[in-house]
Protein backbone atom coordinates (compact mmCIF):
# COMPACT_ATOMS: atom_id res chain seq x y z
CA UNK A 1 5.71 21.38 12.44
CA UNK A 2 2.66 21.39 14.76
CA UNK A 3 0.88 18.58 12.41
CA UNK A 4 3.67 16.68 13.45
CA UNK A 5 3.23 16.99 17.32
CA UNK A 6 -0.35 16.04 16.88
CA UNK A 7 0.56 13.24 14.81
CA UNK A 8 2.87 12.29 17.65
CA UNK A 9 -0.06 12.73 19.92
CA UNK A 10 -2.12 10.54 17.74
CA UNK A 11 0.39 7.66 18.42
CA UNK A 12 0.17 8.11 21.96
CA UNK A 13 -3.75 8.25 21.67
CA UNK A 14 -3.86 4.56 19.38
CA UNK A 15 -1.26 3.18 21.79
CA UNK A 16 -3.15 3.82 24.89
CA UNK A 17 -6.50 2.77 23.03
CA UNK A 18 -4.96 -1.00 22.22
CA UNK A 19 -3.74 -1.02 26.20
CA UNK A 20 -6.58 -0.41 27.36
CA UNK A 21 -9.02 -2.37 25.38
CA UNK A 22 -6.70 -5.35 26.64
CA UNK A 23 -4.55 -7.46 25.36
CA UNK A 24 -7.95 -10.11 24.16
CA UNK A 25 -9.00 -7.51 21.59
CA UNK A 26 -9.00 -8.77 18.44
CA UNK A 27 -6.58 -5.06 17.55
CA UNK A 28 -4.41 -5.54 20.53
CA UNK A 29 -1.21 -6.08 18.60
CA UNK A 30 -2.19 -3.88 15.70
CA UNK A 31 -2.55 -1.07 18.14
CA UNK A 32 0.61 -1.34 19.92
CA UNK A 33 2.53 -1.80 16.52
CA UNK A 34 0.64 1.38 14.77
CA UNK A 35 0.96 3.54 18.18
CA UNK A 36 4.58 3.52 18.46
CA UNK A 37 5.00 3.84 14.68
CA UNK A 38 2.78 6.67 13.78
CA UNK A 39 4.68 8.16 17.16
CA UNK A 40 8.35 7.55 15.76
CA UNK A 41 8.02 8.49 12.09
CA UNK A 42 6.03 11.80 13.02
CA UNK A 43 8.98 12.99 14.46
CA UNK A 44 11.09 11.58 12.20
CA UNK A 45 9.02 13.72 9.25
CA UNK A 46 9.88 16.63 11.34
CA UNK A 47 13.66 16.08 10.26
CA UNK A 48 12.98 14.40 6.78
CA UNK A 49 9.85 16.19 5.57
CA UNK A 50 8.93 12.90 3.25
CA UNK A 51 8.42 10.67 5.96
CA UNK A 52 5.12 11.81 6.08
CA UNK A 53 3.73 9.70 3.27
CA UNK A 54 4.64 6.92 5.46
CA UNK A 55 2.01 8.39 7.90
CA UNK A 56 0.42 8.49 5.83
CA UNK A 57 -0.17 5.26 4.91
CA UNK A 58 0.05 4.19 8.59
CA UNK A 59 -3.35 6.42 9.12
CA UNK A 60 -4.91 4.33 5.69
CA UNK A 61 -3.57 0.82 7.75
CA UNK A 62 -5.47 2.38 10.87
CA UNK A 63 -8.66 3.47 9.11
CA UNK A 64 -8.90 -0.27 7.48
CA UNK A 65 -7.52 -2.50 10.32
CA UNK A 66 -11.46 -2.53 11.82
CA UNK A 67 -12.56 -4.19 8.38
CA UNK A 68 -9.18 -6.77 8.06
CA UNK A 69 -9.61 -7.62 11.49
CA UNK A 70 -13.32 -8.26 11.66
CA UNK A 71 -14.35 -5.81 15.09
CA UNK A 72 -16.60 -3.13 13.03
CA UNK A 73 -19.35 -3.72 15.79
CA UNK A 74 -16.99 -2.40 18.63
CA UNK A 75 -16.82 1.19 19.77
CA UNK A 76 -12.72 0.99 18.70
CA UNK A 77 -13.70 1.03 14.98
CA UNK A 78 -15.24 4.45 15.07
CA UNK A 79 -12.08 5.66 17.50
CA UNK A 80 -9.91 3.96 14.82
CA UNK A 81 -11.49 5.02 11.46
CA UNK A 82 -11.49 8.80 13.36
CA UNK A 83 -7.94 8.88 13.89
CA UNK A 84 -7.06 7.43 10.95
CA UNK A 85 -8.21 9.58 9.05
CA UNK A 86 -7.05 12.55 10.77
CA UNK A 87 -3.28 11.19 10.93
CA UNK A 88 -3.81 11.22 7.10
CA UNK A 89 -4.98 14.47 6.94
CA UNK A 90 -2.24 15.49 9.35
CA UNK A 91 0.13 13.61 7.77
CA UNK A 92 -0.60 15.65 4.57
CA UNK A 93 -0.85 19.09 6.35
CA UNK A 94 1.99 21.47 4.50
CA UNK A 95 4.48 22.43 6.42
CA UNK A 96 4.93 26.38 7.33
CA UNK A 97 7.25 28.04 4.99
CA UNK A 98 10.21 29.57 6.58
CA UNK A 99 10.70 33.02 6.90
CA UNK A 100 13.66 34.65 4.18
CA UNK A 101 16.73 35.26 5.65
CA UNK A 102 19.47 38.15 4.91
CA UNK A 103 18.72 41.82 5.18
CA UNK A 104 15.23 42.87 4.29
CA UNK A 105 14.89 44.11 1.01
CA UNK A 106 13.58 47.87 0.41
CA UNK A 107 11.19 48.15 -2.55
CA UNK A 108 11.47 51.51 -4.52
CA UNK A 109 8.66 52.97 -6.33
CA UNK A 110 9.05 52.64 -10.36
C-alpha cells in the first residue's frame, strides 16, 4: 500500500514540475495530463490491485515523453526519465500480504 502513496506523491511531484516549468514548455500539457493520472489510478490500484500496470505504463509514457517531444537538452528530461522510472518500479512493487485471520493455530510436535 505505501508504493501506492508514493506513486500518488509522484503525481503530485510531475504535476507541479509541468506548472512550474510554464505553460511554453514544450511538456506543459504532457505534464499536467500524466500528473493527475499517475495521481488518480495510484489510488485507484489501492482498491483494484491491477490498476497498477496502468502505472505502469504511465511511468514508460513519462520516461519517453523527453525523446517524443524533442526537450532531452533541458534539466526536465533527467527529472522525467527519474520519475519515470521509479513510478514503474513502484508501480510494480508487491503489495504486503495480509496477515491470516481466525484463531491462531497451535502446532504440536510429531
Amino acid at each position: 500500500m505505501a508504493a501506492r502513496w508514493i506513486n500518488a506523491l509522484f503525481g503530485i511531484w510531475v504535476l507541479a514540475s509541468g506548472l512550474l516549468a510554464g505553460p511554453h514548455a514544450p511538456s506543459f500539457p504532457d505534464h499536467l495530463v500524466l500528473g493527475i493520472a499517475i495521481f488518480l489510478v495510484a489510488f485507484l490500484a489501492m482498491a483494484i490491485p491491477g490498476a497498477r500496470w496502468f502505472n505502469a505504463a504511465l511511468g514508460a509514457w513519462l520516461v519517453l515523453s523527453p525523446f517524443v517531444f524533442g526537450y532531452l537538452d533541458r534539466p526536465m528530461a533527467l527529472n522525467d526519465i527519474a520519475v519515470g522510472i521509479l513510478v514503474v518500479a513502484f508501480a510494480f512493487s508487491a503489495p504486503p500480504r495480509p496477515a491470516p485471520r481466525g484463531p491462531p493455530t497451535r502446532h504440536q510436535p510429531a
